[in-house]
PDB file of N, CA and C in Angstrom:
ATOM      1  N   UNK A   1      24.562 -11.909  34.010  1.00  0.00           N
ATOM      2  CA  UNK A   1      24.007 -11.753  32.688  1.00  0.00           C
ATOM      3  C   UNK A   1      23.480 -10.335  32.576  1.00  0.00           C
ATOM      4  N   UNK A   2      23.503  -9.595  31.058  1.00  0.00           N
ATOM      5  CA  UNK A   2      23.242  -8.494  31.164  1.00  0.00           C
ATOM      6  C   UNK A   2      22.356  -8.424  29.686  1.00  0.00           C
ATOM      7  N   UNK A   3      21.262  -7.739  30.187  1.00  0.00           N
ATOM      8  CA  UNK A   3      20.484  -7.615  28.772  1.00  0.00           C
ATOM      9  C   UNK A   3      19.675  -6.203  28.642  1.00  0.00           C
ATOM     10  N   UNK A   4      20.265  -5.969  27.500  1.00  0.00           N
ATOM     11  CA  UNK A   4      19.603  -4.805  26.752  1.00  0.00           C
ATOM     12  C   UNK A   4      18.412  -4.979  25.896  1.00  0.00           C
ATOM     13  N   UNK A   5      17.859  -3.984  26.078  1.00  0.00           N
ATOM     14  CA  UNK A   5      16.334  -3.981  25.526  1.00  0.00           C
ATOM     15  C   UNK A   5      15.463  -3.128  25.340  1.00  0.00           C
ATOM     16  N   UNK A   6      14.277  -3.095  24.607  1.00  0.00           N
ATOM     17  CA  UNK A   6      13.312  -2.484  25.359  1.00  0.00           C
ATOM     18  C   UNK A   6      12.491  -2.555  26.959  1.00  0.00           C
ATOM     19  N   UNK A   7      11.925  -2.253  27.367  1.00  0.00           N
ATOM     20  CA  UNK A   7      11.007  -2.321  28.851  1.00  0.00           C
ATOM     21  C   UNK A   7      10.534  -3.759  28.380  1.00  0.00           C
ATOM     22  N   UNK A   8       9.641  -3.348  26.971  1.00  0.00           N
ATOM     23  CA  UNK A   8       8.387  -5.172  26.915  1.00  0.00           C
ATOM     24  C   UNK A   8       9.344  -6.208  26.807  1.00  0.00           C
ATOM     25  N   UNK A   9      10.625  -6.157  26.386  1.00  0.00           N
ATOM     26  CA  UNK A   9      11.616  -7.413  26.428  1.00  0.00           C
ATOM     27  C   UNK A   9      12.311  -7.427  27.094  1.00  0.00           C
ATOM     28  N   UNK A  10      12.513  -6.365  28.367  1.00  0.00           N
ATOM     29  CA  UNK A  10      13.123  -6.908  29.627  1.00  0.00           C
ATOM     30  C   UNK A  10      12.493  -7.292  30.570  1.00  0.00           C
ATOM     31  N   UNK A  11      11.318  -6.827  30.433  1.00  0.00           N
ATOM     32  CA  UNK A  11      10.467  -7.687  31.489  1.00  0.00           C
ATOM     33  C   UNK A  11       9.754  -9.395  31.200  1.00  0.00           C
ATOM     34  N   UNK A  12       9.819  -9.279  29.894  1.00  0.00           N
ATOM     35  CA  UNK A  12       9.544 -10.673  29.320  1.00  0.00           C
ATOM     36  C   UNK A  12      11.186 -11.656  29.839  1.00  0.00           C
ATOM     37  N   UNK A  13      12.202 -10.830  29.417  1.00  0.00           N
ATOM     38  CA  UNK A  13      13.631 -11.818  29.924  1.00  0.00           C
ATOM     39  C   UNK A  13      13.338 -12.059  31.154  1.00  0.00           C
ATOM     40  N   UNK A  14      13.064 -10.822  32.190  1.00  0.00           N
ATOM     41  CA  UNK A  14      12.759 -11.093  33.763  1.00  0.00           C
ATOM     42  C   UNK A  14      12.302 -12.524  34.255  1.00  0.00           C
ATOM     43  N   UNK A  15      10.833 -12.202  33.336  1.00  0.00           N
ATOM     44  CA  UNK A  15       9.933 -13.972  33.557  1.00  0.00           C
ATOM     45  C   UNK A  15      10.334 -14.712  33.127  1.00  0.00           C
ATOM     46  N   UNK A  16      11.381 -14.709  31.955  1.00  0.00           N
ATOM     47  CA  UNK A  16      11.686 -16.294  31.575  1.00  0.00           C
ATOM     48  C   UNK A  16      12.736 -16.806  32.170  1.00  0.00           C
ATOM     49  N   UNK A  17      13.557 -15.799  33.322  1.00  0.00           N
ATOM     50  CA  UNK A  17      14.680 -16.068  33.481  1.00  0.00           C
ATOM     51  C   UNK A  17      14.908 -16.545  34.747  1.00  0.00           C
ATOM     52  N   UNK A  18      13.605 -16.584  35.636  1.00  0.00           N
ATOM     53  CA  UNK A  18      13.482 -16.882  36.629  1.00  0.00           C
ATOM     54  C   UNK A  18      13.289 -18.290  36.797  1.00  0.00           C
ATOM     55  N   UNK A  19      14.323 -18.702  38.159  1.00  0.00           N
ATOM     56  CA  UNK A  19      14.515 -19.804  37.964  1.00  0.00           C
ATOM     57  C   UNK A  19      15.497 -20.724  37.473  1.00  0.00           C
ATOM     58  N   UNK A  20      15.815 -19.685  36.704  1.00  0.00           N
ATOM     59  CA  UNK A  20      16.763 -20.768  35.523  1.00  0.00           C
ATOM     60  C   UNK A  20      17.952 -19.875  36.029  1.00  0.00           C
ATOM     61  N   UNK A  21      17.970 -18.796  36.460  1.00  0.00           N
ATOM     62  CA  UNK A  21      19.434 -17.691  36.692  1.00  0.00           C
ATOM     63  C   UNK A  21      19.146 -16.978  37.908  1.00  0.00           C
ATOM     64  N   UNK A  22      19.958 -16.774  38.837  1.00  0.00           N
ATOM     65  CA  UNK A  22      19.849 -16.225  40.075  1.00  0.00           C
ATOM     66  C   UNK A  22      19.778 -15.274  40.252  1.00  0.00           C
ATOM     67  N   UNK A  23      17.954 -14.455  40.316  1.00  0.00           N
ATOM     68  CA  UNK A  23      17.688 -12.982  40.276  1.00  0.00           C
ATOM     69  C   UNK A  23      19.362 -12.043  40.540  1.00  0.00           C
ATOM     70  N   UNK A  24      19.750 -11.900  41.385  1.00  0.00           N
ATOM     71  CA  UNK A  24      21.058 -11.068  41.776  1.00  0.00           C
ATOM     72  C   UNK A  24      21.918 -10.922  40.242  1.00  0.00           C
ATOM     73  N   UNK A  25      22.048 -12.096  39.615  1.00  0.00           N
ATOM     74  CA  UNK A  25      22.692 -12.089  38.697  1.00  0.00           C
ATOM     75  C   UNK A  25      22.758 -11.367  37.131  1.00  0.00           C
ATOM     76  N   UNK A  26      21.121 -11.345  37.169  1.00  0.00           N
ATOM     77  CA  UNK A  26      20.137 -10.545  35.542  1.00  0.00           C
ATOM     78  C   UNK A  26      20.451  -9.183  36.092  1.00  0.00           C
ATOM     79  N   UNK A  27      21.436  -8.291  35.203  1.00  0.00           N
ATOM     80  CA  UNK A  27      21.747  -6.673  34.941  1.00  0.00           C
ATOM     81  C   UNK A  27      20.649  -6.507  33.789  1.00  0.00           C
ATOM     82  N   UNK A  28      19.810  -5.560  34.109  1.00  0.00           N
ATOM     83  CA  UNK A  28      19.291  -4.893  32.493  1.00  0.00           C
ATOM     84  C   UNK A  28      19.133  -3.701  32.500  1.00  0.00           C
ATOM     85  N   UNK A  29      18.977  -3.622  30.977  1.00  0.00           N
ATOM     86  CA  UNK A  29      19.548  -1.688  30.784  1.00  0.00           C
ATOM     87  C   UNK A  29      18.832  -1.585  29.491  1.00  0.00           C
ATOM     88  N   UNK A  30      17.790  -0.367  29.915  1.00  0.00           N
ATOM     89  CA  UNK A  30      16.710  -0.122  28.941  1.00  0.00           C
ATOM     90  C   UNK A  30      17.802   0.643  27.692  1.00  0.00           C
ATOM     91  N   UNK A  31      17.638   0.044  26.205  1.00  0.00           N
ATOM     92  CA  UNK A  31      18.575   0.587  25.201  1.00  0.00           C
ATOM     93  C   UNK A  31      18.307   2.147  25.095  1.00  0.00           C
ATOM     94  N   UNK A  32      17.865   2.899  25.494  1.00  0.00           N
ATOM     95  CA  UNK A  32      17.635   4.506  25.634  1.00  0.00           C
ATOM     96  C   UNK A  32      18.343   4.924  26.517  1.00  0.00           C
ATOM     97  N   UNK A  33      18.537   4.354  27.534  1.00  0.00           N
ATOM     98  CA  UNK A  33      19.730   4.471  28.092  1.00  0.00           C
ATOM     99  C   UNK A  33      20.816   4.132  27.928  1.00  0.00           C
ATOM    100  N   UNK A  34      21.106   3.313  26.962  1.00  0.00           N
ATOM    101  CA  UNK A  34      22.501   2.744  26.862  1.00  0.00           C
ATOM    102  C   UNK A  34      22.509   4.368  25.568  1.00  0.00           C
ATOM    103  N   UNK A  35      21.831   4.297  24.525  1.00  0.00           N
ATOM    104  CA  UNK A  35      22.229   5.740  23.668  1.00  0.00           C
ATOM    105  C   UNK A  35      22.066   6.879  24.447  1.00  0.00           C
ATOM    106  N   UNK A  36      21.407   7.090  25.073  1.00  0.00           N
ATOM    107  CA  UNK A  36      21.948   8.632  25.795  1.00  0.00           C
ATOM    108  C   UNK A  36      23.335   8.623  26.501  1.00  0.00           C
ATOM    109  N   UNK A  37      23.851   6.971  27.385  1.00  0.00           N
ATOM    110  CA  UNK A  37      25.018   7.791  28.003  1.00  0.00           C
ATOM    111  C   UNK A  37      26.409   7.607  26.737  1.00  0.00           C
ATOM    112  N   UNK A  38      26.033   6.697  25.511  1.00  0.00           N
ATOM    113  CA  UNK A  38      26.691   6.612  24.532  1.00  0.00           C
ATOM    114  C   UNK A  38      26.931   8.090  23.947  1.00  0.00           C
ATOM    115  N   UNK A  39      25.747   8.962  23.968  1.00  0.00           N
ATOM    116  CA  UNK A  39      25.901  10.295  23.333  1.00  0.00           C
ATOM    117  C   UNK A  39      26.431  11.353  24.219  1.00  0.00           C
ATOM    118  N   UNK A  40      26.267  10.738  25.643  1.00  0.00           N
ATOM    119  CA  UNK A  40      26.888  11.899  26.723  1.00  0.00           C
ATOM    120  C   UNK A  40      28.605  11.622  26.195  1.00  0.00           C
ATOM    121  N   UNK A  41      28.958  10.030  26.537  1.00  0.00           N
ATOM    122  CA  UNK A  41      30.494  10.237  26.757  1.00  0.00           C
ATOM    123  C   UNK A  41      31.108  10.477  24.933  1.00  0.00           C
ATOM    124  N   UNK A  42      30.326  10.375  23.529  1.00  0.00           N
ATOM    125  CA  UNK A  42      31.061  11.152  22.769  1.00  0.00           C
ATOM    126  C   UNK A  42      30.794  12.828  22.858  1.00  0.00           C
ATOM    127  N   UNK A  43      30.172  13.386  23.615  1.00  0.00           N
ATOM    128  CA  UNK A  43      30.007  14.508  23.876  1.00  0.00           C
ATOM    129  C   UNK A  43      31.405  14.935  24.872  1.00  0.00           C
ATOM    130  N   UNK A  44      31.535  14.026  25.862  1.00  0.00           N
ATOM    131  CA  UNK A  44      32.384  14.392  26.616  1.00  0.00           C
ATOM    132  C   UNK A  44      33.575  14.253  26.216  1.00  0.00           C
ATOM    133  N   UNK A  45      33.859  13.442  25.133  1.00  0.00           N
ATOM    134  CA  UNK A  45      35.458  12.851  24.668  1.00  0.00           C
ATOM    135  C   UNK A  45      35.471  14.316  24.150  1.00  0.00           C
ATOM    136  N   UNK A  46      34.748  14.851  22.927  1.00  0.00           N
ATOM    137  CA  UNK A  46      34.610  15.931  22.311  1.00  0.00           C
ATOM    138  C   UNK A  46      35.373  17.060  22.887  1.00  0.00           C
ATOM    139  N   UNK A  47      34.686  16.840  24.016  1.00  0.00           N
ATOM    140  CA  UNK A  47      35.134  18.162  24.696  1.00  0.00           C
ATOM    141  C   UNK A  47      36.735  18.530  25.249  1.00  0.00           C
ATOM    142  N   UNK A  48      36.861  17.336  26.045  1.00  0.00           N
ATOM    143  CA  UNK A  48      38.492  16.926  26.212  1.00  0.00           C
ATOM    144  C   UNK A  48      39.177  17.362  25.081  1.00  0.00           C
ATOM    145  N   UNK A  49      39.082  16.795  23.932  1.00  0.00           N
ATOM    146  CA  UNK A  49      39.924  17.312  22.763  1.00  0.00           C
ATOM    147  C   UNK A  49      39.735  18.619  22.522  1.00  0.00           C
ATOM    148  N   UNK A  50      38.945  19.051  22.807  1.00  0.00           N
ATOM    149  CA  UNK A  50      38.541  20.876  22.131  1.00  0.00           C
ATOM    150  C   UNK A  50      39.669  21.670  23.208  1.00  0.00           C
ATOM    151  N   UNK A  51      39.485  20.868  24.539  1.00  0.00           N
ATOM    152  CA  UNK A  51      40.627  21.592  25.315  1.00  0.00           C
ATOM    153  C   UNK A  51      42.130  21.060  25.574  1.00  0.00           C
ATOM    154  N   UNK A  52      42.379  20.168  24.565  1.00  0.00           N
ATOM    155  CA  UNK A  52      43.356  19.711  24.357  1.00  0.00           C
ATOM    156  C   UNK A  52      44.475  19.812  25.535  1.00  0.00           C
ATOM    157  N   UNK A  53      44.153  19.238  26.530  1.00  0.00           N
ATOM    158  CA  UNK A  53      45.013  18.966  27.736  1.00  0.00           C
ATOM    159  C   UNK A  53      45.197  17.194  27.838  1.00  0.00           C
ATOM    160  N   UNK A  54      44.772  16.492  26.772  1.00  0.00           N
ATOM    161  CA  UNK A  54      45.475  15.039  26.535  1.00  0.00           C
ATOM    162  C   UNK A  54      45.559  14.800  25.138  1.00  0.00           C
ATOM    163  N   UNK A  55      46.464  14.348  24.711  1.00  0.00           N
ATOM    164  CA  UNK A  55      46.925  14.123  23.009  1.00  0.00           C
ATOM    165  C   UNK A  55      45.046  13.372  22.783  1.00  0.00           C
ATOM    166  N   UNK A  56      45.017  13.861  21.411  1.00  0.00           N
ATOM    167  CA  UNK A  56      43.598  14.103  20.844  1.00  0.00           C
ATOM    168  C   UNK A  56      43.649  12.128  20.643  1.00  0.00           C
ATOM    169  N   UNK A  57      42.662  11.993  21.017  1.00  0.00           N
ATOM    170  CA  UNK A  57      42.504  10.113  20.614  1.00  0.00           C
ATOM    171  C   UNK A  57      41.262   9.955  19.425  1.00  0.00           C
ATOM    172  N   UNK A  58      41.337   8.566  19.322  1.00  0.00           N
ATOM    173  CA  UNK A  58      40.134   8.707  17.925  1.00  0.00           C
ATOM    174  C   UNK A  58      38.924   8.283  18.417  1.00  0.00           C
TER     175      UNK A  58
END
């Protein structure tokens, strides 16, 4: 299971989830991180196309 969030609602999923789902199993990913590496890789697609060494994608 994987949950995005803030910190106060991933640590609230943490506690409720215990028990019921096998710690190993709960992935979480603070949503500030999910938009920064969202803004790295359209940064990086960007760039690929500017140097146009693979047909330009959308």
């Amino acid at each position: 299971m994987v949950a995005v969030a803030d910190e106060a609602q991933i640590e609230k999923i943490k506690v409720e989830s215990k028990g019921v789902i096998d710690e190993k199993s709960l992935r979480t990913w603070d949503f500030d991180d999910v938009l920064a590496v969202h803004d790295s890789l359209v940064r990086a697609h960007e760039s690929i196309n500017k140097l146009a060494l693979v047909p330009e994608s959308l």
